[in-house]
C-alpha atoms as a PDB file:
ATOM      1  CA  UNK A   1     -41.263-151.913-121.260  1.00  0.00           C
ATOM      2  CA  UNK A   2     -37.509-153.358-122.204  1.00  0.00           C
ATOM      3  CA  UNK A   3     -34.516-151.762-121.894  1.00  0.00           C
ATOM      4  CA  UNK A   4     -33.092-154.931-123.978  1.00  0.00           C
ATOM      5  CA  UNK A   5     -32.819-154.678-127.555  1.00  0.00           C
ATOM      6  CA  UNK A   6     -34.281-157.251-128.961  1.00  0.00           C
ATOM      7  CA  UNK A   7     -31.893-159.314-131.628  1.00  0.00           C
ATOM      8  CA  UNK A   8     -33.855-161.107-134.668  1.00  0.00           C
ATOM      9  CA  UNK A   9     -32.747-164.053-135.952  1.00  0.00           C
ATOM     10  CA  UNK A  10     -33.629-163.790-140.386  1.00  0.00           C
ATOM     11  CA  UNK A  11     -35.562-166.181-142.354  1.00  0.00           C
ATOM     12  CA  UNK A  12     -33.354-166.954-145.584  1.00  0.00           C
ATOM     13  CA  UNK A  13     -34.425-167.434-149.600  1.00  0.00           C
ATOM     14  CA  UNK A  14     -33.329-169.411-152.159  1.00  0.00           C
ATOM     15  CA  UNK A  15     -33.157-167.533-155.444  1.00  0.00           C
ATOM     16  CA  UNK A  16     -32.502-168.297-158.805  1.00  0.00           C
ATOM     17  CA  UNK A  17     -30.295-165.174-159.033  1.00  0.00           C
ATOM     18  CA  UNK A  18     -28.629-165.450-155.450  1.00  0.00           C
ATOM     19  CA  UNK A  19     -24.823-166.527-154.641  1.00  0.00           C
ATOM     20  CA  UNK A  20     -22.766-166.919-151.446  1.00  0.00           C
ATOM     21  CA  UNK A  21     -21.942-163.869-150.337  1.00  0.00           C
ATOM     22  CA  UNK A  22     -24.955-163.529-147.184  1.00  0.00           C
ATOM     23  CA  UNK A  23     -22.072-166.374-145.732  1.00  0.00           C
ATOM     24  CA  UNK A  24     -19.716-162.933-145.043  1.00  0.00           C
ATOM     25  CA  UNK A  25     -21.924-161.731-142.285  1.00  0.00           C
ATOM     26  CA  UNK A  26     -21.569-165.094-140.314  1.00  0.00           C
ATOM     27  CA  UNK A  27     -25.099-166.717-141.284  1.00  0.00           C
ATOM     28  CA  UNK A  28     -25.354-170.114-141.644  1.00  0.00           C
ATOM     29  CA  UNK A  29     -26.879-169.946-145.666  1.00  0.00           C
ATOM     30  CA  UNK A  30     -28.882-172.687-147.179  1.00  0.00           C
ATOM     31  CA  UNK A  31     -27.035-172.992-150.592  1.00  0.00           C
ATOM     32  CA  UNK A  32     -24.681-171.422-152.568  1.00  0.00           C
ATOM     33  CA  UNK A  33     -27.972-169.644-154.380  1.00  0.00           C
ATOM     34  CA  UNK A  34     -29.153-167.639-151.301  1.00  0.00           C
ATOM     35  CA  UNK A  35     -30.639-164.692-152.026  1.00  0.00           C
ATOM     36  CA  UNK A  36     -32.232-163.038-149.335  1.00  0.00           C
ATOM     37  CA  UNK A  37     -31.716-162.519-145.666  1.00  0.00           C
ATOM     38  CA  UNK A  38     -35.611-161.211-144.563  1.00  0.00           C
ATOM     39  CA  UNK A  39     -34.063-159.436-141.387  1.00  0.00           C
ATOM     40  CA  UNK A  40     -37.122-158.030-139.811  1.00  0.00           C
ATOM     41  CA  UNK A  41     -39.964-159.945-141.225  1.00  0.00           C
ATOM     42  CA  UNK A  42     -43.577-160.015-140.429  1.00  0.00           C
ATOM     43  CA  UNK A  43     -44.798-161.482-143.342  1.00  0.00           C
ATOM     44  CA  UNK A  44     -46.923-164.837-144.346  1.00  0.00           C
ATOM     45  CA  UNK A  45     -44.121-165.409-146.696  1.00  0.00           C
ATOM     46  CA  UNK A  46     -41.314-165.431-143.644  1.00  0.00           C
ATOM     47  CA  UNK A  47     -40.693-164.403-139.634  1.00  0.00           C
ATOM     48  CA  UNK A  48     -37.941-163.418-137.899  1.00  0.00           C
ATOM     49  CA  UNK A  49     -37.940-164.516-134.576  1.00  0.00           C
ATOM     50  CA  UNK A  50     -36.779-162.873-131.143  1.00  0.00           C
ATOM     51  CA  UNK A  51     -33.291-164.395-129.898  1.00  0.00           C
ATOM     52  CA  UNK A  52     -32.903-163.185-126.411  1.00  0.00           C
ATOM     53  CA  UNK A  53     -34.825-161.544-123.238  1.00  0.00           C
ATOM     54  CA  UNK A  54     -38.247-161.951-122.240  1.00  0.00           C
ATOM     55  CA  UNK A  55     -39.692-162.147-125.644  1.00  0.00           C
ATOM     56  CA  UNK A  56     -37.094-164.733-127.137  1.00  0.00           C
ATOM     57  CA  UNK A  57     -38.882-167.429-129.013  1.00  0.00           C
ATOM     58  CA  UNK A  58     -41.258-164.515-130.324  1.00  0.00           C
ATOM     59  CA  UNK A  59     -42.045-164.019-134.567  1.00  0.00           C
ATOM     60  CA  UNK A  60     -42.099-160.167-135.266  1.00  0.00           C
ATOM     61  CA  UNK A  61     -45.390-160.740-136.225  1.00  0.00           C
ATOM     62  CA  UNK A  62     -46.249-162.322-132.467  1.00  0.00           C
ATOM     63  CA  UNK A  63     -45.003-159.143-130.763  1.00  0.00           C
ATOM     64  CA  UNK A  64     -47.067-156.705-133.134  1.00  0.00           C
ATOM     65  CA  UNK A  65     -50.308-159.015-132.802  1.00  0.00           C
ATOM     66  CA  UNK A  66     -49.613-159.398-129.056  1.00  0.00           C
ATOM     67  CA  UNK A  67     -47.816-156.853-127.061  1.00  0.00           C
ATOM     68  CA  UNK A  68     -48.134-153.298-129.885  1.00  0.00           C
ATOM     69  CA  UNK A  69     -46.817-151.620-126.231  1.00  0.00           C
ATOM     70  CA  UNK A  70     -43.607-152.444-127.911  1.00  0.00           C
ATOM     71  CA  UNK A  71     -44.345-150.103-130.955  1.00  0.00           C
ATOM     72  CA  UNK A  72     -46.067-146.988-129.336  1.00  0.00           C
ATOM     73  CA  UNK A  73     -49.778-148.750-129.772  1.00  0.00           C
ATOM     74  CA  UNK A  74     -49.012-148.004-133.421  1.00  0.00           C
ATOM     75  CA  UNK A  75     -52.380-149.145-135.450  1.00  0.00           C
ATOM     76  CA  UNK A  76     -52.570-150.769-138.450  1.00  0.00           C
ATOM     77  CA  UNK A  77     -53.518-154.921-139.267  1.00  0.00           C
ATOM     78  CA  UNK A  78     -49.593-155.543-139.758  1.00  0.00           C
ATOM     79  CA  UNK A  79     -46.424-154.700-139.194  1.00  0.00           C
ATOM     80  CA  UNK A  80     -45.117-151.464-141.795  1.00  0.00           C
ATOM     81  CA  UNK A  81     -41.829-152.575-142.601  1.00  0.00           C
ATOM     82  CA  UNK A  82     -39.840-155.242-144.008  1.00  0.00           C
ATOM     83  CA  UNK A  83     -36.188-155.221-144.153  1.00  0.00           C
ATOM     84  CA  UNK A  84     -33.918-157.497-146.465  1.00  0.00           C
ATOM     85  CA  UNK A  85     -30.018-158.167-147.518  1.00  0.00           C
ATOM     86  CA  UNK A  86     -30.178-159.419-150.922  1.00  0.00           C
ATOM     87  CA  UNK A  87     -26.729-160.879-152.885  1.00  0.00           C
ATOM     88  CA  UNK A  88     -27.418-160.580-156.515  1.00  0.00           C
ATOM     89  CA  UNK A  89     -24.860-163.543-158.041  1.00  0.00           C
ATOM     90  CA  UNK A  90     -27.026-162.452-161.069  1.00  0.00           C
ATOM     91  CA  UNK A  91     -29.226-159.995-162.334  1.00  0.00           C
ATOM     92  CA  UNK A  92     -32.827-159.483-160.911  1.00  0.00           C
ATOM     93  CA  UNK A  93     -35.662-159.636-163.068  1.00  0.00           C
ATOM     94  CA  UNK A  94     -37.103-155.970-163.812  1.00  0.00           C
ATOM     95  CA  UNK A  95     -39.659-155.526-161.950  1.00  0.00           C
ATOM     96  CA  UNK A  96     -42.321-153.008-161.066  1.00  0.00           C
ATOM     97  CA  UNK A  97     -44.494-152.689-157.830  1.00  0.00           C
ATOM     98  CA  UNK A  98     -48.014-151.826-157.201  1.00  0.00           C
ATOM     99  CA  UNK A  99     -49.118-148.806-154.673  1.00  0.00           C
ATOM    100  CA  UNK A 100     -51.334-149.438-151.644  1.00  0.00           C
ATOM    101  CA  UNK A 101     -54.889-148.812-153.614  1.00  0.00           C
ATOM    102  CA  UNK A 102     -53.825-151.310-156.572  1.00  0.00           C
ATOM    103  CA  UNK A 103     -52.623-153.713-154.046  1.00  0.00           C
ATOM    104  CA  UNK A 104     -55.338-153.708-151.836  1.00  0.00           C
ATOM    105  CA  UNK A 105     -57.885-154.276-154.335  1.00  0.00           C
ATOM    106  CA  UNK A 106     -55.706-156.932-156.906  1.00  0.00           C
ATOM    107  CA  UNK A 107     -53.748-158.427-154.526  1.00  0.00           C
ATOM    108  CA  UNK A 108     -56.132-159.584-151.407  1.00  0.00           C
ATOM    109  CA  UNK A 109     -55.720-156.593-148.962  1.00  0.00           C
ATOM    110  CA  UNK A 110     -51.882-156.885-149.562  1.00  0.00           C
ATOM    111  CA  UNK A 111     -49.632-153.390-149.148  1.00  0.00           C
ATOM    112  CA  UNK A 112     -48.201-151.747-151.962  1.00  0.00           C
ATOM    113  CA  UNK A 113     -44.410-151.753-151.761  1.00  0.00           C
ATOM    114  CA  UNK A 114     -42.231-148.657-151.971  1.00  0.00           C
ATOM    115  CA  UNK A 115     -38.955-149.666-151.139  1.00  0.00           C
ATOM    116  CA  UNK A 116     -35.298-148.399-150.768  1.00  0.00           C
ATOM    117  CA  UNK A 117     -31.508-149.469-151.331  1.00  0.00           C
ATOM    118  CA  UNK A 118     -28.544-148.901-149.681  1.00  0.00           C
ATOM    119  CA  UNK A 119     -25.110-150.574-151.680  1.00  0.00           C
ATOM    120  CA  UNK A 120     -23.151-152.621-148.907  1.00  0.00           C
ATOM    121  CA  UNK A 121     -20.793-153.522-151.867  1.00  0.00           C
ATOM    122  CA  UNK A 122     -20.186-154.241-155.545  1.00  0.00           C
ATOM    123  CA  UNK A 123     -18.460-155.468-158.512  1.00  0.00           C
ATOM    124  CA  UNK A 124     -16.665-152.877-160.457  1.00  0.00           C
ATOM    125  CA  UNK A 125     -19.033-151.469-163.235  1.00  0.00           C
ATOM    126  CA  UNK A 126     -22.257-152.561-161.521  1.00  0.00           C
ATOM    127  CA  UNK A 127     -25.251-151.485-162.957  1.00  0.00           C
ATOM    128  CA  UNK A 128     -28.835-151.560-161.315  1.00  0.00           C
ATOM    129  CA  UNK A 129     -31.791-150.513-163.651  1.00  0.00           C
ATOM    130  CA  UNK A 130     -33.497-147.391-162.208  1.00  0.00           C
ATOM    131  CA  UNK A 131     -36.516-145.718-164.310  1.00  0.00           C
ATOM    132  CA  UNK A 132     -37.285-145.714-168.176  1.00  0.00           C
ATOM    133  CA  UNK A 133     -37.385-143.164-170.937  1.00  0.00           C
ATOM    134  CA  UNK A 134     -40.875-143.603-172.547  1.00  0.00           C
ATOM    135  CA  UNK A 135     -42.726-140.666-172.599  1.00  0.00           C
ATOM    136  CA  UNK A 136     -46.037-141.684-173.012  1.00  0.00           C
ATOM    137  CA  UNK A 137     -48.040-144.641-171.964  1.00  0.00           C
ATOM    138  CA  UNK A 138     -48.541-145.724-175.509  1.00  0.00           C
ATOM    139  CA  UNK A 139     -44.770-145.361-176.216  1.00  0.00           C
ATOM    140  CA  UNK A 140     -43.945-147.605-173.357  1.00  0.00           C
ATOM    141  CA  UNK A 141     -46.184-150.686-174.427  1.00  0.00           C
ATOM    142  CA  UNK A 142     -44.758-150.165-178.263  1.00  0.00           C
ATOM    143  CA  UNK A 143     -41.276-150.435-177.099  1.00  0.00           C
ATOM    144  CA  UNK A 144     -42.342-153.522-174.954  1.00  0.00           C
ATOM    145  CA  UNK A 145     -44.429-154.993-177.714  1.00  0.00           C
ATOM    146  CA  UNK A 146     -41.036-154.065-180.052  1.00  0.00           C
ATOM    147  CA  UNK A 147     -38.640-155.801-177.432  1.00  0.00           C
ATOM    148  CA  UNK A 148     -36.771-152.359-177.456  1.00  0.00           C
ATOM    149  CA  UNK A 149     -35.416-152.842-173.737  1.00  0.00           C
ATOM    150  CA  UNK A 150     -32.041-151.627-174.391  1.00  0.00           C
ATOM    151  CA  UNK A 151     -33.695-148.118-175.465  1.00  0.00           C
ATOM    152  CA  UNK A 152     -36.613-148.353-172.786  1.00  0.00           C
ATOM    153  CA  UNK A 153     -34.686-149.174-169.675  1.00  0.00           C
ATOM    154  CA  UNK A 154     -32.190-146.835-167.610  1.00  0.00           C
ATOM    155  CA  UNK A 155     -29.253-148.212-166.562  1.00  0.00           C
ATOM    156  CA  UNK A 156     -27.371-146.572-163.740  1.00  0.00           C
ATOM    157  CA  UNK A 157     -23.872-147.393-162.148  1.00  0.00           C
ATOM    158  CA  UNK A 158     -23.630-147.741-158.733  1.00  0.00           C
ATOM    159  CA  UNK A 159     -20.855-148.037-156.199  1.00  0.00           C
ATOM    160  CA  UNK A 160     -20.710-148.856-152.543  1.00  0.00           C
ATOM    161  CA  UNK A 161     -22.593-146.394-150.139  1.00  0.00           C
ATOM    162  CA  UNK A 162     -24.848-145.043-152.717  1.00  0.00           C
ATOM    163  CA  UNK A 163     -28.615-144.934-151.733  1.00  0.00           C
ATOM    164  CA  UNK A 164     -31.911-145.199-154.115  1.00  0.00           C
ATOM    165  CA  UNK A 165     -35.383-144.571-153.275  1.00  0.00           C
ATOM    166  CA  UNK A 166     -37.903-146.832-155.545  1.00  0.00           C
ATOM    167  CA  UNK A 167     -41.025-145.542-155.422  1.00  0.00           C
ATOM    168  CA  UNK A 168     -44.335-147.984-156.590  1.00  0.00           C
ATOM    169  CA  UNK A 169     -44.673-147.625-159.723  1.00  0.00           C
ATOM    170  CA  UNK A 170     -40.833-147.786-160.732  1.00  0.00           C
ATOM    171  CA  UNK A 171     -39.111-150.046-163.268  1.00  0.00           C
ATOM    172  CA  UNK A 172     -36.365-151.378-161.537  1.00  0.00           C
ATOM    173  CA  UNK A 173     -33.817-154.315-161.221  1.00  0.00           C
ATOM    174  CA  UNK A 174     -30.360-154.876-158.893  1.00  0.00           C
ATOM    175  CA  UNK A 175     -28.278-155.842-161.346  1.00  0.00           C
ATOM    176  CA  UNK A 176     -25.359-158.581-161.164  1.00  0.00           C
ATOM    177  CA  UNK A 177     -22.603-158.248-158.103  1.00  0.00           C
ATOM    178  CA  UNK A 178     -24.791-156.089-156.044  1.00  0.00           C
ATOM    179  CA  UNK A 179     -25.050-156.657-152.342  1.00  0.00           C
ATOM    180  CA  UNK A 180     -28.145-154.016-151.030  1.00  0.00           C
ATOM    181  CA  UNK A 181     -29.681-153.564-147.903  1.00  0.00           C
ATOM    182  CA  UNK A 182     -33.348-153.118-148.897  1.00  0.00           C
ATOM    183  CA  UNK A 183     -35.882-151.407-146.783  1.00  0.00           C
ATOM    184  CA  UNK A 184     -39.607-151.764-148.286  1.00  0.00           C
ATOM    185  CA  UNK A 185     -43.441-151.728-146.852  1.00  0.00           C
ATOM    186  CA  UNK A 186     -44.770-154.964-145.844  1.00  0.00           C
ATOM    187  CA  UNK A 187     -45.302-156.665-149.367  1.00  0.00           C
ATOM    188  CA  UNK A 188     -44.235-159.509-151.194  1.00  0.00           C
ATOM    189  CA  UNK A 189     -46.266-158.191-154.085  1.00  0.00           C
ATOM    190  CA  UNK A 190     -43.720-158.387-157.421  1.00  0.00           C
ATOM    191  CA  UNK A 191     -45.282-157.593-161.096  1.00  0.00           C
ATOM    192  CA  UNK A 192     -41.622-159.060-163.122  1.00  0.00           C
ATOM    193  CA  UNK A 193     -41.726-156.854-166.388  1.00  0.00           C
ATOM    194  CA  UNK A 194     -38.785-158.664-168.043  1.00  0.00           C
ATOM    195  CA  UNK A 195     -36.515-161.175-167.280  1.00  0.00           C
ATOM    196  CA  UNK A 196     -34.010-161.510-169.908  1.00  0.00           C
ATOM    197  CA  UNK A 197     -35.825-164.740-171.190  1.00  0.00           C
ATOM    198  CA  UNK A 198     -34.144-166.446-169.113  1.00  0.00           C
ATOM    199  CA  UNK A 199     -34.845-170.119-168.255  1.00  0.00           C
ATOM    200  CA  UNK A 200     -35.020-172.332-164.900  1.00  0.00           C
ATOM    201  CA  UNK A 201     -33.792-175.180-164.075  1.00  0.00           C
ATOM    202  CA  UNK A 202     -36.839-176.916-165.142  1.00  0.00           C
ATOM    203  CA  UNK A 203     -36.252-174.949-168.768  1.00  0.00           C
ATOM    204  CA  UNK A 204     -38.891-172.699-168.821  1.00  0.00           C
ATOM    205  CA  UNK A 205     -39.617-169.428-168.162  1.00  0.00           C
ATOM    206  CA  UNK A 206     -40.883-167.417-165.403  1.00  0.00           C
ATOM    207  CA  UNK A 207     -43.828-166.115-165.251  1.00  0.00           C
ATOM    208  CA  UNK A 208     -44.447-162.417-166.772  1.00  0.00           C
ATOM    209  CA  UNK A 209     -46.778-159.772-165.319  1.00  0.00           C
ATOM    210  CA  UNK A 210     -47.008-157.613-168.070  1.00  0.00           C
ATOM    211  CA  UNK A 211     -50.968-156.384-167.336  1.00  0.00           C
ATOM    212  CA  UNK A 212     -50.872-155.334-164.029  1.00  0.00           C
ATOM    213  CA  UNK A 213     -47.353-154.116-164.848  1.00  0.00           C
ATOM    214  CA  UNK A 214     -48.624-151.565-167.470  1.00  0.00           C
ATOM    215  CA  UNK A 215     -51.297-150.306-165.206  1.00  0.00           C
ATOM    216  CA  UNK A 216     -48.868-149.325-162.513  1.00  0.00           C
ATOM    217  CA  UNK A 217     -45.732-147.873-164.237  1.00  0.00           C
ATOM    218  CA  UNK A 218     -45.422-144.439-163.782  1.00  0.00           C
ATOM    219  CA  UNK A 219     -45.196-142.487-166.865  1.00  0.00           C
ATOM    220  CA  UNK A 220     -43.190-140.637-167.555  1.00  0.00           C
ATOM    221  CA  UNK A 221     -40.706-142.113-165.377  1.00  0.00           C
ATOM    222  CA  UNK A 222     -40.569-140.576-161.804  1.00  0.00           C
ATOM    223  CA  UNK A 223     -37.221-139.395-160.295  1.00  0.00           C
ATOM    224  CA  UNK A 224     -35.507-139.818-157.575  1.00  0.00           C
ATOM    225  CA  UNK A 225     -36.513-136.963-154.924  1.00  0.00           C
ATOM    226  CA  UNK A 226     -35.071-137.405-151.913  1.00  0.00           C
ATOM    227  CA  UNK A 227     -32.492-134.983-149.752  1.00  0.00           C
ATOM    228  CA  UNK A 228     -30.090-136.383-147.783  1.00  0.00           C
ATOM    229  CA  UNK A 229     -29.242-134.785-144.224  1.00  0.00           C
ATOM    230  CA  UNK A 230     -26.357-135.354-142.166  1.00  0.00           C
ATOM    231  CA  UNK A 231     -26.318-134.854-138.057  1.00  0.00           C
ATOM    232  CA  UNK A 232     -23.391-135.668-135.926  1.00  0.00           C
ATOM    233  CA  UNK A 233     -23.627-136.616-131.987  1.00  0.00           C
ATOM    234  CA  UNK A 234     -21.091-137.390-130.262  1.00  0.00           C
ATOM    235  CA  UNK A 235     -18.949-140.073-132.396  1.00  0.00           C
ATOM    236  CA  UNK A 236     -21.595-140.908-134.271  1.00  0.00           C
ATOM    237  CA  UNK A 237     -21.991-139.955-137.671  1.00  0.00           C
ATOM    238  CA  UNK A 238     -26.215-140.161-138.749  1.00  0.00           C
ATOM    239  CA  UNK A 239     -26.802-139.634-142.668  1.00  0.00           C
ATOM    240  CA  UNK A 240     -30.417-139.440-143.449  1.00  0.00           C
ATOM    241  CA  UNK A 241     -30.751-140.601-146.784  1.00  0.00           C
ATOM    242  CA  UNK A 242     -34.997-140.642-147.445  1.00  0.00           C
ATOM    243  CA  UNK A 243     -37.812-139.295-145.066  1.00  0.00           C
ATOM    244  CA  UNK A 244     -41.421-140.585-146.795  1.00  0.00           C
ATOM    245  CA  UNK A 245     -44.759-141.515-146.054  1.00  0.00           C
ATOM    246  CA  UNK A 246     -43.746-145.075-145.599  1.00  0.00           C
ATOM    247  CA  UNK A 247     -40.533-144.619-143.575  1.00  0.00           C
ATOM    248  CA  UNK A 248     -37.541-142.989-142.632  1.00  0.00           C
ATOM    249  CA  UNK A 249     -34.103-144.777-143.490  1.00  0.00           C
ATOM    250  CA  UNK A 250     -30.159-143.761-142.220  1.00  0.00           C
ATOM    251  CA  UNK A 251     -26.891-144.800-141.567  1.00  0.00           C
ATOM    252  CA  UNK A 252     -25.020-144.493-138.857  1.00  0.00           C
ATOM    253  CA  UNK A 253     -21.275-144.323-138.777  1.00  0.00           C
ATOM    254  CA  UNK A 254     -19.985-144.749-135.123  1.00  0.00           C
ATOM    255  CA  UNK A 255     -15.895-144.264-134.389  1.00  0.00           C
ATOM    256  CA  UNK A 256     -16.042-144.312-130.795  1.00  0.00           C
ATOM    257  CA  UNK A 257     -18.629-143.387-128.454  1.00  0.00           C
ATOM    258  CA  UNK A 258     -22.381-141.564-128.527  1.00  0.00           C
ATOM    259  CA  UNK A 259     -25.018-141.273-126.497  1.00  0.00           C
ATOM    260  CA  UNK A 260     -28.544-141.194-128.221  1.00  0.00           C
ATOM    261  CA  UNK A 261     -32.103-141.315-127.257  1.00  0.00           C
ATOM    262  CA  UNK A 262     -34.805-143.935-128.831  1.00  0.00           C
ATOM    263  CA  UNK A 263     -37.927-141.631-129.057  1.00  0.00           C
ATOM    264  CA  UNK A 264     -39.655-143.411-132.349  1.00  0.00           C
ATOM    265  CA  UNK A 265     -42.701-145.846-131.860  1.00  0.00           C
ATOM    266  CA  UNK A 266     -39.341-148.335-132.924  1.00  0.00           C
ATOM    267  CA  UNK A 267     -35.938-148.440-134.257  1.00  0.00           C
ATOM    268  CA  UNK A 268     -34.905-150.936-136.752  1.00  0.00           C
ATOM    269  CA  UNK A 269     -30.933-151.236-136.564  1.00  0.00           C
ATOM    270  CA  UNK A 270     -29.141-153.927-139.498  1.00  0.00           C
ATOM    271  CA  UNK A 271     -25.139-154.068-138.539  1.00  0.00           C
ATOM    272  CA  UNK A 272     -23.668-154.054-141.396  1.00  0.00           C
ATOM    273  CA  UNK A 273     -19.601-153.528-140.704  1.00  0.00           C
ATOM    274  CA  UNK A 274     -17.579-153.548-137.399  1.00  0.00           C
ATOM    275  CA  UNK A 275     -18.584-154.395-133.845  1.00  0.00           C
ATOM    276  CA  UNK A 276     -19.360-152.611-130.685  1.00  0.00           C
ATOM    277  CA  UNK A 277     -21.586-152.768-127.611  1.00  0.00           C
ATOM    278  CA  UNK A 278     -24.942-150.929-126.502  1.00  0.00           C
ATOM    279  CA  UNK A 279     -25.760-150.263-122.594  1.00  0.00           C
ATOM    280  CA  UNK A 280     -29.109-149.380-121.921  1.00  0.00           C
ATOM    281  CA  UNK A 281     -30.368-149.275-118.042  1.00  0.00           C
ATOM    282  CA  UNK A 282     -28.900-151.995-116.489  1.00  0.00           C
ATOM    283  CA  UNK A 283     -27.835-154.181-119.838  1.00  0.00           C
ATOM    284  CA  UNK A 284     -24.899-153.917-121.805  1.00  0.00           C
ATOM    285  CA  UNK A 285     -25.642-156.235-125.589  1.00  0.00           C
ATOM    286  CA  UNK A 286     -22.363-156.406-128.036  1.00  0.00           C
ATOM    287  CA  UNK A 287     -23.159-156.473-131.544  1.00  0.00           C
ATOM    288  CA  UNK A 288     -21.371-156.840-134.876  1.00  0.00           C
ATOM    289  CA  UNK A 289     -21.619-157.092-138.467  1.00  0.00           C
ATOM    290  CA  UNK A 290     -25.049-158.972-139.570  1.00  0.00           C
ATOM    291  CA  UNK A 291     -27.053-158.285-136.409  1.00  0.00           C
ATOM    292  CA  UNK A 292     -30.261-156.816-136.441  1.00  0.00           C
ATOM    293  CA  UNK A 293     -32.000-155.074-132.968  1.00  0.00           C
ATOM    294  CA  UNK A 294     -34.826-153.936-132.794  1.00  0.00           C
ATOM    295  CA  UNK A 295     -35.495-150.588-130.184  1.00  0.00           C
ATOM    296  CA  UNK A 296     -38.816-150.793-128.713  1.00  0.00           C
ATOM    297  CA  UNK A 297     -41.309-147.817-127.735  1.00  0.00           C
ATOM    298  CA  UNK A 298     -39.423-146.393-124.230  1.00  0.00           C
ATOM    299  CA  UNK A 299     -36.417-147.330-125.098  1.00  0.00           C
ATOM    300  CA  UNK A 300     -34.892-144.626-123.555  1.00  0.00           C
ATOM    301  CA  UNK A 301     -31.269-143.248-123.378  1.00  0.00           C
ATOM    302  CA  UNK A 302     -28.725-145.920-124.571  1.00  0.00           C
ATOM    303  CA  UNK A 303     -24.784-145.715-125.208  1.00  0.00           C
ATOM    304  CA  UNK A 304     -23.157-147.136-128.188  1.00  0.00           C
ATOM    305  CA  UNK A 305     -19.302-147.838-128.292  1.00  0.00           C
ATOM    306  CA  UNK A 306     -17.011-149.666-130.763  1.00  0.00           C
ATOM    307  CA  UNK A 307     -16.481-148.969-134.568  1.00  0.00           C
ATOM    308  CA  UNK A 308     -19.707-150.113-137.096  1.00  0.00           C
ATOM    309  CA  UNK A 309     -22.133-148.710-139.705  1.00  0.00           C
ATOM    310  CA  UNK A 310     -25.510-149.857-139.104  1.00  0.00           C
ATOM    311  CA  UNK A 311     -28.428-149.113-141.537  1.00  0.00           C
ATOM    312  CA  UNK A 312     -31.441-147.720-138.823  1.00  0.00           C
ATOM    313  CA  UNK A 313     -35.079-147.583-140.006  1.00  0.00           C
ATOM    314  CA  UNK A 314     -38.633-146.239-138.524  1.00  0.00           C
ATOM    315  CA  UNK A 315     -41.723-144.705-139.395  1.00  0.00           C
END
């Protein structure tokens, strides 16, 4: 067992939709069109990998393959979660995603993807597009077939610190001068509904899904039914904003100094303001804004101090 969190160093994508902004946690970005920071990846598609300690050198995907002590001898073939900053310099395609049975049968054994947001920040009168108002399956392919998207699509404004839970089957879409935190199952599976008609750079358009979209859009459209809880140790605020099958995703708001106790199969911890330190044991780790640490099975008791807001995820 470690008493050492273990920091992850994130894979970065290039998206036709991404901007700069990823630069204002202190990553090195490939281009001004980064989209994505995959924080804690296990994922064909990308890996985070270990930074310090024993394990340093380690992909995510090494440690769950290789040493599952780590995670409580959790079973399953892969790693549950995947974790993700995304800048949206434009707006996303909408999108829709499939559950576990679809995937697993139309997608090669992949995982469905439920997935959840948490607004870092925002332009004033951002929008993200959460749900849809057909009633009816057959209304919702006549307003596709009609191109009515401004009647079919809900539009919702957001501001920083608010939290959605997207279920599968969801119509969704961050929309332009968004920054999210997104926690999600371990998918890359997207079915893209609609996107705008927009062109590449090549001039042509993306690829549509709009079978396999059509078979897994909830309808009518489902709503969002989470409760958010709030629990305060020490100075440490905790908001828990969704408790599901899939996982269980908060925010914690620390002004000082708290003493906690890591008794999950893992912790999942993104910084995303501010800076402070963690002693565990015999180690004492500082951390700031766009860290992530991961909190092993055994963990134990740990102290944090400083001033930060750190989104925290586990099953």
């Amino acid at each position: 067992m470690t008493t050492e969190p273990l920091f992850f160093k994130p894979v970065f994508k290039e998206r036709i939709w991404g901007g700069a902004a990823l630069a204002d946690f202190g990553y090195h970005i490939p281009s001004v069109r980064t989209g994505e920071c995959w924080a804690f990846a296990a994922h064909k598609n990308g890996q985070s990998v270990v930074q310090n300690g024993m394990y340093k050198g380690f992909t995510l995907c090494e440690l769950w393959e290789h040493h599952r002590y780590l995670f409580g001898q959790l079973e399953g073939d892969c790693f549950p979660l995947l974790t993700k900053i995304l800048d949206a310099d434009q707006d996303l395609s909408v999108q829709v995603h499939p559950n576990d049975e679809f995937a697993k049968i139309h997608e090669n054994g992949e995982l469905g993807k439920t997935e959840c947001w948490y607004i870092i920040d925002c332009e004033k009168d951002a929008e993200i597009i959460y749900g849809h108002n057909a009633k009816t399956k057959e209304e919702l392919i006549s307003m596709i077939e009609l191109g009515e998207w401004d009647e079919l699509l809900r539009r919702v404004k957001v501001k920083p610190g608010d939290f959605f839970y997207v279920p599968s089957g969801t119509v969704h879409a961050i929309g332009k001068g968004i920054l999210v935190l997104e926690t999600q199952q371990n998918s890359d599976t997207t079915y893209r509904l609609y996107d705008y008609e927009r062109k590449n750079a090549e001039g042509n358009m993306r690829e549509l899904h709009l079978e396999k979209s059509l078979e897994v859009i909830e309808v009518p459209s489902i709503s969002d039914r989470h409760t958010i809880q709030y629990e305060q140790t020490d100075d440490l605020l905790t908001t828990t904003f969704v408790e599901c099958a899939y996982f269980t995703v908060e925010k914690w708001r620390l002004t000082g100094a708290a003493t906690l106790k890591q008794q999950k199969p893992f912790l999942l911890v993104s910084v995303i303001e501010g800076e402070g330190r963690m002693i565990s044991g015999v180690n004492t780790n500082t951390f700031k804004k766009g860290d992530h640490m991961l909190l092993p099975y055994g963990f134990g008791v740990f102290k944090l101090e400083g001033r930060a807001e750190c989104i925290v995820s586990h099953l």
